[in-house]
Protein backbone atom coordinates (compact mmCIF):
# COMPACT_ATOMS: atom_id res chain seq x y z
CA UNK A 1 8.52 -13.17 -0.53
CA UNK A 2 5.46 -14.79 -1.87
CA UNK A 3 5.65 -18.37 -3.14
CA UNK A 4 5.23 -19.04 -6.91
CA UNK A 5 2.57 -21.22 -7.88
CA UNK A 6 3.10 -24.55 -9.44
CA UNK A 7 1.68 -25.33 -12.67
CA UNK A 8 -0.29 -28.19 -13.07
CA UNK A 9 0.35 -30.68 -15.95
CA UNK A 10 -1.22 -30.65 -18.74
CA UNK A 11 -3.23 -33.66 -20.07
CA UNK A 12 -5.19 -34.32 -23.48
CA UNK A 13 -8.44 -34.92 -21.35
CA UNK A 14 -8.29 -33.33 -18.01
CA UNK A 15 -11.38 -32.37 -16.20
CA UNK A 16 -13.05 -29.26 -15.88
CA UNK A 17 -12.17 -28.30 -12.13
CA UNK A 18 -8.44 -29.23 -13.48
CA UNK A 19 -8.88 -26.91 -15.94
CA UNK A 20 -10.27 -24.21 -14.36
CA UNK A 21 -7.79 -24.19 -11.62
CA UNK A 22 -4.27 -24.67 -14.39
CA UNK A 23 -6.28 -20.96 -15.76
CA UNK A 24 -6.67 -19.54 -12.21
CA UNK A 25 -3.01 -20.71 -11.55
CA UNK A 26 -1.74 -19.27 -14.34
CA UNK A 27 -3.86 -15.92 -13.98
CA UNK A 28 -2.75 -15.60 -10.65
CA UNK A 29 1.05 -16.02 -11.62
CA UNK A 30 0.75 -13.54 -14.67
CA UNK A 31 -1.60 -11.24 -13.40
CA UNK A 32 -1.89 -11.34 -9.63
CA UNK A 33 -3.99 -8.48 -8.49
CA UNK A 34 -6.21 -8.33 -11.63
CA UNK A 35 -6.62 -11.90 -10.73
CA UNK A 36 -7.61 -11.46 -7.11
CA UNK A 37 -9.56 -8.29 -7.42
CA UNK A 38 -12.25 -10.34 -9.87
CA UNK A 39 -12.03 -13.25 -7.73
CA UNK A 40 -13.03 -10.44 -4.81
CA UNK A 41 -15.42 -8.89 -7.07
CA UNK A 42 -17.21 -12.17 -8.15
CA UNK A 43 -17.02 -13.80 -4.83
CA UNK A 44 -18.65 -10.60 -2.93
CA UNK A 45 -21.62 -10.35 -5.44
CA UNK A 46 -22.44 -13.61 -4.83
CA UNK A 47 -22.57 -12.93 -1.10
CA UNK A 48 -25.20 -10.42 -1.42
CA UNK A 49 -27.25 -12.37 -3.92
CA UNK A 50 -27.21 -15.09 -1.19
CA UNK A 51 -28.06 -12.21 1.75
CA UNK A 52 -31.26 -11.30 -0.81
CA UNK A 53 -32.14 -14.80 -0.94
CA UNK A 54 -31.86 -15.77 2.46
CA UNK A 55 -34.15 -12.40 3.78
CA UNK A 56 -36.41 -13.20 0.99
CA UNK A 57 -37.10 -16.52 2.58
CA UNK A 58 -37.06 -15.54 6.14
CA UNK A 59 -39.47 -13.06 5.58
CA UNK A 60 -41.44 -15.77 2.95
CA UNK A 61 -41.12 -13.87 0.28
CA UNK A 62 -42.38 -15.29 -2.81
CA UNK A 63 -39.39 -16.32 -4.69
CA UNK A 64 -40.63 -14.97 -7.96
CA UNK A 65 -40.33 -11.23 -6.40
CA UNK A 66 -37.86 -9.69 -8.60
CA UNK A 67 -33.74 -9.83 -7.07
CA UNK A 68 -31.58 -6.31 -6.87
CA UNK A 69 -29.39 -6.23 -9.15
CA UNK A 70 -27.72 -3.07 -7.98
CA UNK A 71 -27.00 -4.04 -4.36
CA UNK A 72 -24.56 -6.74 -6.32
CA UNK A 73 -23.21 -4.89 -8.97
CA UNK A 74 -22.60 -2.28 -5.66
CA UNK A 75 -20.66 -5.22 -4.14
CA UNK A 76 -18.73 -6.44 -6.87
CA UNK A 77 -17.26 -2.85 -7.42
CA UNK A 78 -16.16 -2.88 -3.54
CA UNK A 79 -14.55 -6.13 -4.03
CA UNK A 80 -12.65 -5.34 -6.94
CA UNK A 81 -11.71 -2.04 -6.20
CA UNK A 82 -10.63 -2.48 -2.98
CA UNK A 83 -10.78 -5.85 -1.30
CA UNK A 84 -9.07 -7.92 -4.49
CA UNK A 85 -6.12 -4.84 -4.39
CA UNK A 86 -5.74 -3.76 -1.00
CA UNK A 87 -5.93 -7.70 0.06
CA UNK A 88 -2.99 -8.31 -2.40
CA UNK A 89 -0.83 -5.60 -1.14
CA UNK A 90 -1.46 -5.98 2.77
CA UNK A 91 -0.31 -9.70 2.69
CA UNK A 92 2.44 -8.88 1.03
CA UNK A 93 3.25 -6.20 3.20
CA UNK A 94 2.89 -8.46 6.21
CA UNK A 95 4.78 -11.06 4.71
CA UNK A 96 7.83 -9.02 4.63
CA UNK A 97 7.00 -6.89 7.86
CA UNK A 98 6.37 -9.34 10.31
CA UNK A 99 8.47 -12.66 8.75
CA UNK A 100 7.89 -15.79 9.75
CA UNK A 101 11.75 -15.71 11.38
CA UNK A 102 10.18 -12.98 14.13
CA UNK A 103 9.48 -14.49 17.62
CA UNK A 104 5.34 -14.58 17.78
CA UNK A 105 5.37 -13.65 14.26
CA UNK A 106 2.04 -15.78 14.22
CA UNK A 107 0.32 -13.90 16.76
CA UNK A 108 1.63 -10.15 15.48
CA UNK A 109 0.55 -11.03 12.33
CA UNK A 110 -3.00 -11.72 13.68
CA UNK A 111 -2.85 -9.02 16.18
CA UNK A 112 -2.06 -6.39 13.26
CA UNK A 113 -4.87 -7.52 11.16
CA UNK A 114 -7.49 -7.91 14.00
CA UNK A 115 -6.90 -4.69 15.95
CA UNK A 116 -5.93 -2.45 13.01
CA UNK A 117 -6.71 -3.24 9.69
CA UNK A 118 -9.83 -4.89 10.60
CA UNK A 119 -11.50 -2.10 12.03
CA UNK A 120 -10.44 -0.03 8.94
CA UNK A 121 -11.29 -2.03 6.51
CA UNK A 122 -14.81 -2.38 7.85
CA UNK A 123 -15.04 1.50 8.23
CA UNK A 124 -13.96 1.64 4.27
CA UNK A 125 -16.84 -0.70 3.32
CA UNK A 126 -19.67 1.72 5.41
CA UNK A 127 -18.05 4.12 3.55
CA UNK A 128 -17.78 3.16 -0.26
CA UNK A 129 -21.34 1.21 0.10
CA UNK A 130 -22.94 4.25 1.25
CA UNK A 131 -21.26 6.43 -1.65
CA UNK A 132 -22.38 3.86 -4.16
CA UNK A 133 -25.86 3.97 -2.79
CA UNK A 134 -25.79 7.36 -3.58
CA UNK A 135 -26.51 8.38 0.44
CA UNK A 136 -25.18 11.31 2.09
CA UNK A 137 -22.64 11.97 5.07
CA UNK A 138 -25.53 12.39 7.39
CA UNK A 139 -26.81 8.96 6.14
CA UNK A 140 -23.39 7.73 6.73
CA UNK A 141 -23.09 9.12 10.04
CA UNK A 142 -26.07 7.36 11.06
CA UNK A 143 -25.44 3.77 9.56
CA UNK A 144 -21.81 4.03 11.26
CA UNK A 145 -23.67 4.44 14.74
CA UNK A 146 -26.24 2.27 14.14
CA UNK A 147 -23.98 -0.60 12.52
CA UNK A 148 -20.22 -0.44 12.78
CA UNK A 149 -20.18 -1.73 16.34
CA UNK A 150 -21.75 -4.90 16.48
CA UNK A 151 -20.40 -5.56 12.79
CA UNK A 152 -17.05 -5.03 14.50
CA UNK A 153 -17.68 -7.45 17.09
CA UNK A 154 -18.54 -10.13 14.62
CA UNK A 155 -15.80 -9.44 12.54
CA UNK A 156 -13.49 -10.24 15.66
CA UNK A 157 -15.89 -13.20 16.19
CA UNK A 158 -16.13 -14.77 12.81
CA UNK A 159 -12.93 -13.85 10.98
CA UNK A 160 -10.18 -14.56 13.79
CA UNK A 161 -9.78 -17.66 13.95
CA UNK A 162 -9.97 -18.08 9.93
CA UNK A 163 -7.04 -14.83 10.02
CA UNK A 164 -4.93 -16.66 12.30
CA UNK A 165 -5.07 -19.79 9.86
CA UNK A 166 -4.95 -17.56 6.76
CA UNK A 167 -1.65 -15.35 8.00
CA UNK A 168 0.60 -18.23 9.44
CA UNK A 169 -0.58 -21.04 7.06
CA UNK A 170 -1.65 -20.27 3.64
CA UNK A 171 0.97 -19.72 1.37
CA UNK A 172 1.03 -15.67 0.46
CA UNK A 173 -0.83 -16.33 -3.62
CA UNK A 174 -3.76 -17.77 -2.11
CA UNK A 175 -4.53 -15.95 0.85
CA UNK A 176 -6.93 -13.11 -0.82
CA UNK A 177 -8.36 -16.55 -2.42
CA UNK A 178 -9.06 -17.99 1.20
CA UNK A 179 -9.86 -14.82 2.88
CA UNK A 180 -12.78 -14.19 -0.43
CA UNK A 181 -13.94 -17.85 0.32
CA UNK A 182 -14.96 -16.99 3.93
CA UNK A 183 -15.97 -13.17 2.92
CA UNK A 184 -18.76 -15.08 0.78
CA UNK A 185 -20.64 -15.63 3.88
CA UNK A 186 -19.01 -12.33 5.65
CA UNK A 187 -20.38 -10.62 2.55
CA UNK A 188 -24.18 -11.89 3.27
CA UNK A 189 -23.85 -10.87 6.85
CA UNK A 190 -22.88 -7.26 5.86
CA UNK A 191 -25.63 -6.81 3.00
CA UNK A 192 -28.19 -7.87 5.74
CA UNK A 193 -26.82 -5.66 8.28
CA UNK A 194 -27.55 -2.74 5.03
CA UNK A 195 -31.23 -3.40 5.67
């Protein structure tokens, strides 16, 4: 069962990261999912704003040329429609499917996410982006043989290592917070791969 998060004492003049994290503490414990889906939504916006920035400047791009707007907005819906949620519910899920009682719970928990809800989860984002971009199945099709591979490959790559430490050592209320920390960058590698 997930851990409840400690509140952190109040003081006439605390400072504004104090503050900030007593709300997010507090949204979290009243309002977990609507919490975490925002934090999802925010956090994978940002990604792609970065992803613009960076190509802009690789390809030296005058940094006046206008940003898109929509490819963010497109990212912030994925994020709180279905990373914040279906983040929520999987760690619970594994929390209470694999406990941490289980001999090699560590490594089924990681094998789990790497091997199955990995590669589904990365087949739903091809998916929803390409809806939200308005593109058809054929369009999908080809993005899917073009892409999902070698975006597959990294995800193994980049996010193992930070799954392992997220499933067996980051207490259940903050693991969609850890996991949307890392998907910032993950985020900017998948808007560029949308090029």
């Amino acid at each position: 069962m997930p851990l409840a998060s400690k509140p952190i004492p109040e003081r006439e003049h605390a400072h504004l990261h104090t503050v900030l994290l007593r709300t997010y503490l507090q949204l979290l414990h009243s309002r977990p999912v609507l919490t975490k889906a925002l934090t999802s939504a925010i956090l994978s916006a940002l990604g792609n704003l970065l992803s613009q920035r960076i190509e802009r400047r690789h390809q030296c791009e005058s940094p006046t040329k206008k940003v898109d707007l929509i490819a963010p907005l497109r990212f912030a819906a994925y994020g709180f429609f279905f990373t914040g949620p279906l983040s929520h519910y999987f760690y619970l899920f594994l929390e209470q499917w694999i406990p941490s009682s289980l001999p090699l719970a560590g490594l089924r928990r990681l094998l789990l996410d790497r091997l199955i809800i990995a590669p589904a989860f990365l087949l739903l984002f091809f998916i929803v982006i390409n809806f939200l971009e308005g593109k058809n199945l054929k369009a999908l099709n080809q993005t899917l043989k073009e892409r999902y591979w070698s975006a597959l490959k990294m995800n193994w790559k980049v996010w193992t290592p930070f799954q392992f430490i997220n499933v067996n050592y980051v207490p259940v209320q903050f693991r969609v917070l850890f996991a949307n920390m890392v998907a910032f960058f993950w985020y900017t590698y998948l808007a560029s791969t949308r090029k």
